[in-house]
PDB file of N, CA and C in Angstrom:
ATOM      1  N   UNK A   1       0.848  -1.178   0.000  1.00  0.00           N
ATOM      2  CA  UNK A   1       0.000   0.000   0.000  1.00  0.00           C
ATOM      3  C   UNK A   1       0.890   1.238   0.000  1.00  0.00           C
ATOM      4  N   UNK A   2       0.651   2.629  -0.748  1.00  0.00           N
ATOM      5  CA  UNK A   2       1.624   3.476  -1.156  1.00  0.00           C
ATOM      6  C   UNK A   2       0.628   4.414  -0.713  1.00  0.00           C
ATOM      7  N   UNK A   3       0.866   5.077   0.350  1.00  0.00           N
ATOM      8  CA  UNK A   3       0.305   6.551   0.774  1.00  0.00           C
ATOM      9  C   UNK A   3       0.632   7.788  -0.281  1.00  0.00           C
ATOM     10  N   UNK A   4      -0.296   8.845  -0.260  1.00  0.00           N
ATOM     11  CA  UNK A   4      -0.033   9.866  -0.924  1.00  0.00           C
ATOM     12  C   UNK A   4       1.544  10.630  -0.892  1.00  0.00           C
ATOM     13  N   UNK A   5       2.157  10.444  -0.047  1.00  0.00           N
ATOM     14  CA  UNK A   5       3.574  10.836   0.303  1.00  0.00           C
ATOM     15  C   UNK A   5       4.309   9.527  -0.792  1.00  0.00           C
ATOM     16  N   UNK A   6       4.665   8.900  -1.063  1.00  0.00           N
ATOM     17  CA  UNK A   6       5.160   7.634  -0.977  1.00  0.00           C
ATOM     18  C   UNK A   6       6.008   6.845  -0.209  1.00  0.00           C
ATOM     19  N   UNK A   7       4.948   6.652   0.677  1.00  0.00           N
ATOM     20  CA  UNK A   7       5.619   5.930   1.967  1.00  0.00           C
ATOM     21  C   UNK A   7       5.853   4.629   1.635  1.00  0.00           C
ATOM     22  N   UNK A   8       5.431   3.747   0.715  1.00  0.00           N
ATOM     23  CA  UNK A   8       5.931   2.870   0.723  1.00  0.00           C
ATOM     24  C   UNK A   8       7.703   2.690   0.156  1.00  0.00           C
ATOM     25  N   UNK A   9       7.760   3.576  -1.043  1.00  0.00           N
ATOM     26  CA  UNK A   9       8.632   3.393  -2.084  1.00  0.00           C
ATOM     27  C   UNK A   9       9.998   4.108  -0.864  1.00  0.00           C
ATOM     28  N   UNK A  10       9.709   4.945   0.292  1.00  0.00           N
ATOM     29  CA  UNK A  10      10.541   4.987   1.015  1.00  0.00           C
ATOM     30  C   UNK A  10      10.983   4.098   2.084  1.00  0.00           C
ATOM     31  N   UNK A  11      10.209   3.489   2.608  1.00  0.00           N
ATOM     32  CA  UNK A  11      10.186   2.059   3.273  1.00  0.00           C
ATOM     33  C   UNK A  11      11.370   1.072   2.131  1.00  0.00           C
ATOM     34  N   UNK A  12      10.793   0.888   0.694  1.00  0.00           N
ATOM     35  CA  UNK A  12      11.435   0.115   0.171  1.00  0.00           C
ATOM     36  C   UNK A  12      13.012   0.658   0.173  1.00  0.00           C
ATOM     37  N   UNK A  13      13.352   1.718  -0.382  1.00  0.00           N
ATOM     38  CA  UNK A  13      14.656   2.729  -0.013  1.00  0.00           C
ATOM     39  C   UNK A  13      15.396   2.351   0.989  1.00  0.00           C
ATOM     40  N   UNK A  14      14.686   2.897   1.993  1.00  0.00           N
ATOM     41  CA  UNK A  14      15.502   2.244   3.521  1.00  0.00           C
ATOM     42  C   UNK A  14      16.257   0.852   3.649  1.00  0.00           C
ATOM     43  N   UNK A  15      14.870  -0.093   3.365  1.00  0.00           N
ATOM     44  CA  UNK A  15      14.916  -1.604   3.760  1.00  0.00           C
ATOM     45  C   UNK A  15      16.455  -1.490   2.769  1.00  0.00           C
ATOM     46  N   UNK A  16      16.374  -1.413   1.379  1.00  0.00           N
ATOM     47  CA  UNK A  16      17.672  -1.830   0.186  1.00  0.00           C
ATOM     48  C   UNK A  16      18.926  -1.041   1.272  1.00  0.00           C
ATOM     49  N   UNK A  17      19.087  -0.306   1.623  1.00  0.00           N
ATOM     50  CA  UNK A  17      20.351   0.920   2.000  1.00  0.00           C
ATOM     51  C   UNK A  17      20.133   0.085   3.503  1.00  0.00           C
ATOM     52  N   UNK A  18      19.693  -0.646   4.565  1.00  0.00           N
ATOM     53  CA  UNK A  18      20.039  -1.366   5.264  1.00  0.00           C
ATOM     54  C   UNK A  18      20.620  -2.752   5.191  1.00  0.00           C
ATOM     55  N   UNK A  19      20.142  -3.279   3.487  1.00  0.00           N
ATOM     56  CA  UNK A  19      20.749  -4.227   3.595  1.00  0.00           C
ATOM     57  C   UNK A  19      22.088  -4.152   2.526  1.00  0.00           C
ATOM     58  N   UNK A  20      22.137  -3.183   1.749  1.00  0.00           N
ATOM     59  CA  UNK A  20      23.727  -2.784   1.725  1.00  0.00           C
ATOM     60  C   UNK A  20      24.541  -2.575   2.529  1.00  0.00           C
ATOM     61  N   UNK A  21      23.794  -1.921   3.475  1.00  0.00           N
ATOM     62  CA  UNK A  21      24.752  -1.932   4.776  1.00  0.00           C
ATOM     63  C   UNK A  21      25.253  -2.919   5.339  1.00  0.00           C
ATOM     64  N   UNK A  22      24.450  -4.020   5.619  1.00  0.00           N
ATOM     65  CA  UNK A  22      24.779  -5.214   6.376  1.00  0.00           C
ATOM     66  C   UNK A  22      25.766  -5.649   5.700  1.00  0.00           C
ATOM     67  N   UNK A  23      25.534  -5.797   3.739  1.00  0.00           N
ATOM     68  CA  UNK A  23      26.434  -6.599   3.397  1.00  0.00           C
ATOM     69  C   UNK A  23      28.109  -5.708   3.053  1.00  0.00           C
ATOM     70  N   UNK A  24      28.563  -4.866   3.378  1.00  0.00           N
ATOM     71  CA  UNK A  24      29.202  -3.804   3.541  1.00  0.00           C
ATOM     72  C   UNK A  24      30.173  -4.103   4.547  1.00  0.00           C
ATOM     73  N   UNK A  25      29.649  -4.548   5.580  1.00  0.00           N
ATOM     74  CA  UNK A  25      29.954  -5.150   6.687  1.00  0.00           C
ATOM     75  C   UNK A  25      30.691  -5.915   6.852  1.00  0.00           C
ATOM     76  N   UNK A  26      29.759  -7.039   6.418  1.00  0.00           N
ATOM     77  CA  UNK A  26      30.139  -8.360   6.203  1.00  0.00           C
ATOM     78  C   UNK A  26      31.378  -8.560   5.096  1.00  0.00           C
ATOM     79  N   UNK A  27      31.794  -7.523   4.225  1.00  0.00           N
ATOM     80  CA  UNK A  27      32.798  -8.124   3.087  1.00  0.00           C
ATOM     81  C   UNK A  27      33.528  -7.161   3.836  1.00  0.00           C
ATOM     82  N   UNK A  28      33.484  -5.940   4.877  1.00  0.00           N
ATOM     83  CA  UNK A  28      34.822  -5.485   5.297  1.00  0.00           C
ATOM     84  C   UNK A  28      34.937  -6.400   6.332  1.00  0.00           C
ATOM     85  N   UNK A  29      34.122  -7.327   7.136  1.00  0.00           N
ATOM     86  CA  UNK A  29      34.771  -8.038   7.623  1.00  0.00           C
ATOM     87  C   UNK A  29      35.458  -8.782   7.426  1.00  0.00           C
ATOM     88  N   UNK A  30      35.592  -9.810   6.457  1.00  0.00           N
ATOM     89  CA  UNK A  30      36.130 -10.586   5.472  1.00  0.00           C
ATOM     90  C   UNK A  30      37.343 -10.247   5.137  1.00  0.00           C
ATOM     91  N   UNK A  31      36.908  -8.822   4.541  1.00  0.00           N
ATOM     92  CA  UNK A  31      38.504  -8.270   3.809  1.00  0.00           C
ATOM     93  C   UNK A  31      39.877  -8.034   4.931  1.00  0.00           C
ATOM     94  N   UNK A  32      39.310  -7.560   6.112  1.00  0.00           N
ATOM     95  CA  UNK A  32      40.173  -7.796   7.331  1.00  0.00           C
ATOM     96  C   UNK A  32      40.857  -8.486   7.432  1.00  0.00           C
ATOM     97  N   UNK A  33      40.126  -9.918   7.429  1.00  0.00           N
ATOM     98  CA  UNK A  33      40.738 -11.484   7.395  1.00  0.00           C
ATOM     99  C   UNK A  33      41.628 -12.002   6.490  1.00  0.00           C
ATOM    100  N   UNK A  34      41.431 -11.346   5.361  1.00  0.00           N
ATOM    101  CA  UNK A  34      42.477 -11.826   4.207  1.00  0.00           C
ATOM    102  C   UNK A  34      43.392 -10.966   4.609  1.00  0.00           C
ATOM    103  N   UNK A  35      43.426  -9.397   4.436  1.00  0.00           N
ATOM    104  CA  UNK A  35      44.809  -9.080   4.646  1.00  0.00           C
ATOM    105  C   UNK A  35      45.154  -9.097   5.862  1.00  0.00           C
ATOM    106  N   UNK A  36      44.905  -9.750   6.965  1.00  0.00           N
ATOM    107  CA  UNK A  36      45.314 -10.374   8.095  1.00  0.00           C
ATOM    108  C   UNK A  36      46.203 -11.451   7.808  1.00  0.00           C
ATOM    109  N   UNK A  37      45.875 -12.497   6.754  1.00  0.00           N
ATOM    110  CA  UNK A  37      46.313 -13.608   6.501  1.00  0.00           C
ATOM    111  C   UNK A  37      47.646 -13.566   5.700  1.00  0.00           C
ATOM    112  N   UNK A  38      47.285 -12.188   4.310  1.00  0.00           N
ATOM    113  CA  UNK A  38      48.485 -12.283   3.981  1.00  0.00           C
ATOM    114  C   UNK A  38      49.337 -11.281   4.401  1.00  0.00           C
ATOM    115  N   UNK A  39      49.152 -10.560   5.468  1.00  0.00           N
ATOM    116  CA  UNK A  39      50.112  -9.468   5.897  1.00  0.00           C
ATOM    117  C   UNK A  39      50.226  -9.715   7.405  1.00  0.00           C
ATOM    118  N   UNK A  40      50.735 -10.749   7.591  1.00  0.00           N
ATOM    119  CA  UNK A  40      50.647 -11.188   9.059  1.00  0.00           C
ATOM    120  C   UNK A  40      51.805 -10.550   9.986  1.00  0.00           C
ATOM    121  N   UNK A  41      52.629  -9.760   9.125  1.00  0.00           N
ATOM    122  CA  UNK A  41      53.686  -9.210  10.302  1.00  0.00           C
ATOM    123  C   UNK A  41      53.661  -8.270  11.542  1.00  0.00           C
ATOM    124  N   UNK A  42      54.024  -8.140  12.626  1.00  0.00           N
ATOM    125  CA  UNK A  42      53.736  -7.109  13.526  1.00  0.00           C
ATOM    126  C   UNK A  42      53.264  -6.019  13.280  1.00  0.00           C
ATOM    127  N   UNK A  43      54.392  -5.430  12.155  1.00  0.00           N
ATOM    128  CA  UNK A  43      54.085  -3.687  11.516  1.00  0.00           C
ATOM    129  C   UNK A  43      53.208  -3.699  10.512  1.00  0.00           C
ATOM    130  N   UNK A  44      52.051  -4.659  10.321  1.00  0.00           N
ATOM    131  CA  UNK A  44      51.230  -4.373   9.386  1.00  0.00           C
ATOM    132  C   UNK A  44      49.938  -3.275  10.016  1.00  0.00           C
ATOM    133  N   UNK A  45      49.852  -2.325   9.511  1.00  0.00           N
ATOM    134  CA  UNK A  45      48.669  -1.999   9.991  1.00  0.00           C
ATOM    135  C   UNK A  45      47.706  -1.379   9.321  1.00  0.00           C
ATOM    136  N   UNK A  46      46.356  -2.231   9.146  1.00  0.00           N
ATOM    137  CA  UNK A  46      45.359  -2.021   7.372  1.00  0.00           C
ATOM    138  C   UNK A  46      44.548  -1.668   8.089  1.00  0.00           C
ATOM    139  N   UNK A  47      43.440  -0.500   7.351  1.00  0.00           N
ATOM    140  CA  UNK A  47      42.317  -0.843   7.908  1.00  0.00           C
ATOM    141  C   UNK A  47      41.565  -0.879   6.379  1.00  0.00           C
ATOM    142  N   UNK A  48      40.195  -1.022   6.266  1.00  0.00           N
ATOM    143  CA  UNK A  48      39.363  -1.496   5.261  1.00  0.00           C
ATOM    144  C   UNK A  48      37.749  -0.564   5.768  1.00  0.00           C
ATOM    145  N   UNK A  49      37.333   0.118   4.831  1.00  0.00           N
ATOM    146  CA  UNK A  49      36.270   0.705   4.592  1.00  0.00           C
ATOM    147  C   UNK A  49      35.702   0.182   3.480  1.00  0.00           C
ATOM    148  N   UNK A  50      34.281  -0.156   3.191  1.00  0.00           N
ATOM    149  CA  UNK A  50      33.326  -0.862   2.174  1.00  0.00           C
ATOM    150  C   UNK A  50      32.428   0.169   1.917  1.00  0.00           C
ATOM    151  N   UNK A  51      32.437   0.661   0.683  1.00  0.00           N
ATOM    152  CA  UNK A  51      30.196   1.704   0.481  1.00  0.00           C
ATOM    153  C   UNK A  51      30.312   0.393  -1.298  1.00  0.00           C
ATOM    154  N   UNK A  52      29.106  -0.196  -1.268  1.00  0.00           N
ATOM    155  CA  UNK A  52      28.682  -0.692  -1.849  1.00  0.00           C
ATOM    156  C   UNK A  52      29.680  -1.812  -2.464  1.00  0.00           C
ATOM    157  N   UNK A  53      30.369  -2.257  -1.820  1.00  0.00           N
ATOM    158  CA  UNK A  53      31.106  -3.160  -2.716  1.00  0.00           C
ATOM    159  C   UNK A  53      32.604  -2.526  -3.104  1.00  0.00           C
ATOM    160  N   UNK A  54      32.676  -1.605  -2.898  1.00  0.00           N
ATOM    161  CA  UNK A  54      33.975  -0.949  -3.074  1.00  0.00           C
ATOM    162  C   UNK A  54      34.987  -0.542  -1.879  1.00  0.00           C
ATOM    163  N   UNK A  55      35.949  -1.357  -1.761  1.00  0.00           N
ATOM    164  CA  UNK A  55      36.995  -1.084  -0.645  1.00  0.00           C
ATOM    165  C   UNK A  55      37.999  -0.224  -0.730  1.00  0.00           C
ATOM    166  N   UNK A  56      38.109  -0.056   0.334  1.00  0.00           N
ATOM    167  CA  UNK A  56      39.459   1.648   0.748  1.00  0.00           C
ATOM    168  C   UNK A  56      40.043   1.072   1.649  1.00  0.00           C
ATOM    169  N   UNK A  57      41.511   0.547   1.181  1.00  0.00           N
ATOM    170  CA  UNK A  57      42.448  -0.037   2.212  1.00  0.00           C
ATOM    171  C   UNK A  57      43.595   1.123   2.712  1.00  0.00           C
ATOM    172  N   UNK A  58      43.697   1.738   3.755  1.00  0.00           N
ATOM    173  CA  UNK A  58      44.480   2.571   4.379  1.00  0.00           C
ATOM    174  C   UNK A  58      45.512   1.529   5.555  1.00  0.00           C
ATOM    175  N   UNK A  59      46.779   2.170   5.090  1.00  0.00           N
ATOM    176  CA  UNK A  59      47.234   1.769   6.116  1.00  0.00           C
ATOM    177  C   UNK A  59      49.008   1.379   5.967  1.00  0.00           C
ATOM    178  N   UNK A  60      49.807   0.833   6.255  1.00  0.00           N
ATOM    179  CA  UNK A  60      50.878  -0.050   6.076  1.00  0.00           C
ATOM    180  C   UNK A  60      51.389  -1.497   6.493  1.00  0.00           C
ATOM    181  N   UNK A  61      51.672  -1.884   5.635  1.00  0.00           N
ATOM    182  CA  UNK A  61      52.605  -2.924   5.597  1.00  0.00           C
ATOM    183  C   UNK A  61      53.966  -3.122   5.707  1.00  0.00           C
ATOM    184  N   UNK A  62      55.040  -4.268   6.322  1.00  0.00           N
ATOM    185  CA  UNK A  62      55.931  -4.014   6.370  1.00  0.00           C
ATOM    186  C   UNK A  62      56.990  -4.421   5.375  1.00  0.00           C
ATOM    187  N   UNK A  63      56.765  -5.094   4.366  1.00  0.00           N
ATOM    188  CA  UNK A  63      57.661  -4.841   3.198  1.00  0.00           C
ATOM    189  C   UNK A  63      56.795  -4.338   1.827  1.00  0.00           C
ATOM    190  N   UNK A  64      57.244  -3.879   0.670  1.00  0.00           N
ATOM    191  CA  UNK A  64      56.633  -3.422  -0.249  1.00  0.00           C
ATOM    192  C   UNK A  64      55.718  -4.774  -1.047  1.00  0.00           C
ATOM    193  N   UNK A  65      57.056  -5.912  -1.267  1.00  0.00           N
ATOM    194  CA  UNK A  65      56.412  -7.231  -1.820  1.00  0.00           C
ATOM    195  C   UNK A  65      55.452  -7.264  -1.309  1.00  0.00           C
ATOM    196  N   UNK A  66      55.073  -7.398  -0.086  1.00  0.00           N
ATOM    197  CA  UNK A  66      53.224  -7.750   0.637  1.00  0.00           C
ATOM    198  C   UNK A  66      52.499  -7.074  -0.524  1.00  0.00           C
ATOM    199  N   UNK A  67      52.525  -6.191  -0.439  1.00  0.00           N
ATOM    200  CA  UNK A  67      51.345  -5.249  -1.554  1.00  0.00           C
ATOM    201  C   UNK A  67      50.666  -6.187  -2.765  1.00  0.00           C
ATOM    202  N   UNK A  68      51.056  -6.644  -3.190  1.00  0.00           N
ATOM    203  CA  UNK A  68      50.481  -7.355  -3.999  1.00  0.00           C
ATOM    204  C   UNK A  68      49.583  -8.580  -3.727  1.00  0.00           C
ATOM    205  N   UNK A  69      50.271  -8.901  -2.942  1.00  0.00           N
ATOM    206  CA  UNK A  69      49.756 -10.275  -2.033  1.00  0.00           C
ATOM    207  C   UNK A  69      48.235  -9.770  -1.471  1.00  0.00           C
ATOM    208  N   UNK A  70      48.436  -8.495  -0.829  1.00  0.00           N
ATOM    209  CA  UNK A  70      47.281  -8.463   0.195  1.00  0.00           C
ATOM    210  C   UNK A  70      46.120  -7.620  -0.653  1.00  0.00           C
ATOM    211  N   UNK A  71      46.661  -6.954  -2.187  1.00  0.00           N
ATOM    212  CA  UNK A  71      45.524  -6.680  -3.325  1.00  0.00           C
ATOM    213  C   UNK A  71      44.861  -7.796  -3.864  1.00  0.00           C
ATOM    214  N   UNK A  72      45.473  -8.719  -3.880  1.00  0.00           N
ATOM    215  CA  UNK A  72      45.106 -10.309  -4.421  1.00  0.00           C
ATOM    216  C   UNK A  72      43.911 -10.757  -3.768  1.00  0.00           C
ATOM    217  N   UNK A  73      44.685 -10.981  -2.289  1.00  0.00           N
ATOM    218  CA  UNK A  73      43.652 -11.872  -1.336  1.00  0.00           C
ATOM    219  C   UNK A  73      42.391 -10.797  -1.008  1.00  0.00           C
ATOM    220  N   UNK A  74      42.249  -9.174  -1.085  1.00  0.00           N
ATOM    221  CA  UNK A  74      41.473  -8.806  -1.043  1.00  0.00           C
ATOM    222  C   UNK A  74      40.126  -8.981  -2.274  1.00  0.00           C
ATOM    223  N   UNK A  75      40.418  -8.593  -3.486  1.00  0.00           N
ATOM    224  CA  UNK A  75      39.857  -8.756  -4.566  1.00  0.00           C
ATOM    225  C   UNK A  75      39.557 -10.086  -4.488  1.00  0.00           C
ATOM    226  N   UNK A  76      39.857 -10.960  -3.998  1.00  0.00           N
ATOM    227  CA  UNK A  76      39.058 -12.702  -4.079  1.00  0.00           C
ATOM    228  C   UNK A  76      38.080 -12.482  -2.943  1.00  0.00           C
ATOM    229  N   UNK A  77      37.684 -11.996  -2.472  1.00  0.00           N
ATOM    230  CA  UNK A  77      37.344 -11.882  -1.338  1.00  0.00           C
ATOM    231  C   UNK A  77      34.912 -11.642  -2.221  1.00  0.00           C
ATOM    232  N   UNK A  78      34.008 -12.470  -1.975  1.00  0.00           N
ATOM    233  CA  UNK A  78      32.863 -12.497  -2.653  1.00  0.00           C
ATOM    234  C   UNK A  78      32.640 -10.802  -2.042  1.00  0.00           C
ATOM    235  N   UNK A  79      32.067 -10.181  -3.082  1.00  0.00           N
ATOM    236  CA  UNK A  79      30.964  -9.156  -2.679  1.00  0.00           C
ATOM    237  C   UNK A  79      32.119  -7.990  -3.140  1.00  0.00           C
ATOM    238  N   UNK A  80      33.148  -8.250  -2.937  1.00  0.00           N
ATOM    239  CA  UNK A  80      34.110  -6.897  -3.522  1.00  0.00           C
ATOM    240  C   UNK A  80      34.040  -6.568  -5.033  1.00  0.00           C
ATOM    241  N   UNK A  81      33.497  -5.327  -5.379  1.00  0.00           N
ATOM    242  CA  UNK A  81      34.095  -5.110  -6.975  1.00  0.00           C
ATOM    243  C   UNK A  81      34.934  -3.661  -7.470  1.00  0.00           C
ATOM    244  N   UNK A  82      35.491  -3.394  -6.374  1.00  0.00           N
ATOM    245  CA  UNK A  82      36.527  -3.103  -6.489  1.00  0.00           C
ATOM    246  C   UNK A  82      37.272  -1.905  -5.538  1.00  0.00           C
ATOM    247  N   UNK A  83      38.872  -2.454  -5.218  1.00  0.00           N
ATOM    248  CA  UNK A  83      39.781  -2.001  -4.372  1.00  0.00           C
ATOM    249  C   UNK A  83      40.500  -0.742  -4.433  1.00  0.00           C
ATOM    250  N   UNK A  84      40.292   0.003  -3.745  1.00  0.00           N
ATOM    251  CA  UNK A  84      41.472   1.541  -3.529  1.00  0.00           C
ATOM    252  C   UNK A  84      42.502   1.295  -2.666  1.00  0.00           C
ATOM    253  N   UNK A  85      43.663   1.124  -3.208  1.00  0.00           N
ATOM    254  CA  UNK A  85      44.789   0.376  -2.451  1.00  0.00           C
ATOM    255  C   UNK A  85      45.565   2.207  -1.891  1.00  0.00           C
ATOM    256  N   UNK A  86      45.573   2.328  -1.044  1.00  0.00           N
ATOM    257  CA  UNK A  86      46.332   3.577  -0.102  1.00  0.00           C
ATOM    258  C   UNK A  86      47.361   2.895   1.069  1.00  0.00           C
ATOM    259  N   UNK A  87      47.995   1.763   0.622  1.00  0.00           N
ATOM    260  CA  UNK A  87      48.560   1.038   1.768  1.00  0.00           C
ATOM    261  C   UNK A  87      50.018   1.642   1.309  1.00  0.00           C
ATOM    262  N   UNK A  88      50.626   2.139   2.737  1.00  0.00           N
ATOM    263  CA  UNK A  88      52.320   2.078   2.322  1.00  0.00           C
ATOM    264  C   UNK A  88      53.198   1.004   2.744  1.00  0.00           C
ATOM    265  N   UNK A  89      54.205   1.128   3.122  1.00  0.00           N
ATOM    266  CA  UNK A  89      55.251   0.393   3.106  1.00  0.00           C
ATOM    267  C   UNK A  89      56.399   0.852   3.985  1.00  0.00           C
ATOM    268  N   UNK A  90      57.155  -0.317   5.270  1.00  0.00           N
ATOM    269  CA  UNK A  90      58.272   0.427   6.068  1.00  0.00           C
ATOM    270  C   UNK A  90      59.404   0.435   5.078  1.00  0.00           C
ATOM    271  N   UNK A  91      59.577  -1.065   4.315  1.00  0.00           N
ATOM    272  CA  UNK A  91      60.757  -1.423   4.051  1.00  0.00           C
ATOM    273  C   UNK A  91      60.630  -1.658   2.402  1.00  0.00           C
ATOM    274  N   UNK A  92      61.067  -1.336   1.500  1.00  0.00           N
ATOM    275  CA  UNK A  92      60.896  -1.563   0.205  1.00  0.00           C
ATOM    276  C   UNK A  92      62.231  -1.926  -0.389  1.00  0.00           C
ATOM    277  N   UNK A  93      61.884  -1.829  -2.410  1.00  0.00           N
ATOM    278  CA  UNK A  93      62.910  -2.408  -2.536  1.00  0.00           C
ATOM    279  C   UNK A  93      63.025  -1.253  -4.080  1.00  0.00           C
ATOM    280  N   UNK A  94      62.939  -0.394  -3.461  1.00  0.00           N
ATOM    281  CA  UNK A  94      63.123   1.219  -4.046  1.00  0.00           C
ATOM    282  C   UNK A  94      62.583   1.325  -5.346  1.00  0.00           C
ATOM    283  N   UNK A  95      61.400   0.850  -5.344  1.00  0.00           N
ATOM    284  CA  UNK A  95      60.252   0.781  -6.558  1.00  0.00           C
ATOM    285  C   UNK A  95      58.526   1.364  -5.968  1.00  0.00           C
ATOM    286  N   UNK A  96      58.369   2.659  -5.656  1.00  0.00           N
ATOM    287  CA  UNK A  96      57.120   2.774  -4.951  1.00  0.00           C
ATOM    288  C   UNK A  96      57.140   3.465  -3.555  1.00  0.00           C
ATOM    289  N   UNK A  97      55.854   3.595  -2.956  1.00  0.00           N
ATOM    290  CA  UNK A  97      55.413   4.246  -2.241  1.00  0.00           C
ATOM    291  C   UNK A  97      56.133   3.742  -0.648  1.00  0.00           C
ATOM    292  N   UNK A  98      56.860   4.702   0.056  1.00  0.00           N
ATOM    293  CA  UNK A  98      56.836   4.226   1.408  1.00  0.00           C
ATOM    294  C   UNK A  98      56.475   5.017   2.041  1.00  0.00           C
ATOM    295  N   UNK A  99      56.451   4.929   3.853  1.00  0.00           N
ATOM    296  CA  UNK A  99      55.534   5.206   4.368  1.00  0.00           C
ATOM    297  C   UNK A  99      56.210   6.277   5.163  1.00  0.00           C
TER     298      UNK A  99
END
């Protein structure tokens, strides 16, 4: 039923933008886990923001090689379509961004 306002079609609005949210969530949780997995060193430190499927990785790692590794395991990751890599680097191998 759709009131003169359209209360329903805003109801429907909401409900979709809560459950983007949830799933938002759920793949930055995820994405955590992978580059947890492949950036397991002390001085790693990522964080991961999600709006619709699209991730924003801030943060550093402690050699430059990781970088690739932890763009990999993110992008496999279901629900991601696509990564903003802002991660630096302590230790490199004088090709790129350090931190």
């Amino acid at each position: 039923m759709v009131d003169e306002n359209g209360g329903r079609e805003q109801r429907e609005e909401a409900d979709m933008s809560t459950a983007v949210m949830g799933l938002d969530e759920e793949i930055r949780e995820r994405v955590e886990r992978a580059v947890a997995a492949a950036a397991p060193a002390e001085h790693a430190v990522v964080t991961a923001s999600v709006d619709r499927g699209v991730v924003l990785l801030v943060g550093r790692v402690e050699y430059h090689a990781t970088l690739p590794a932890v763009e990999r395991a993110v992008r496999a990751v279901p629900g991601v379509v696509e990564v903003r890599n802002r991660i630096g680097y302590l230790w490199g191998d004088g090709s790129g961004r350090g931190a």
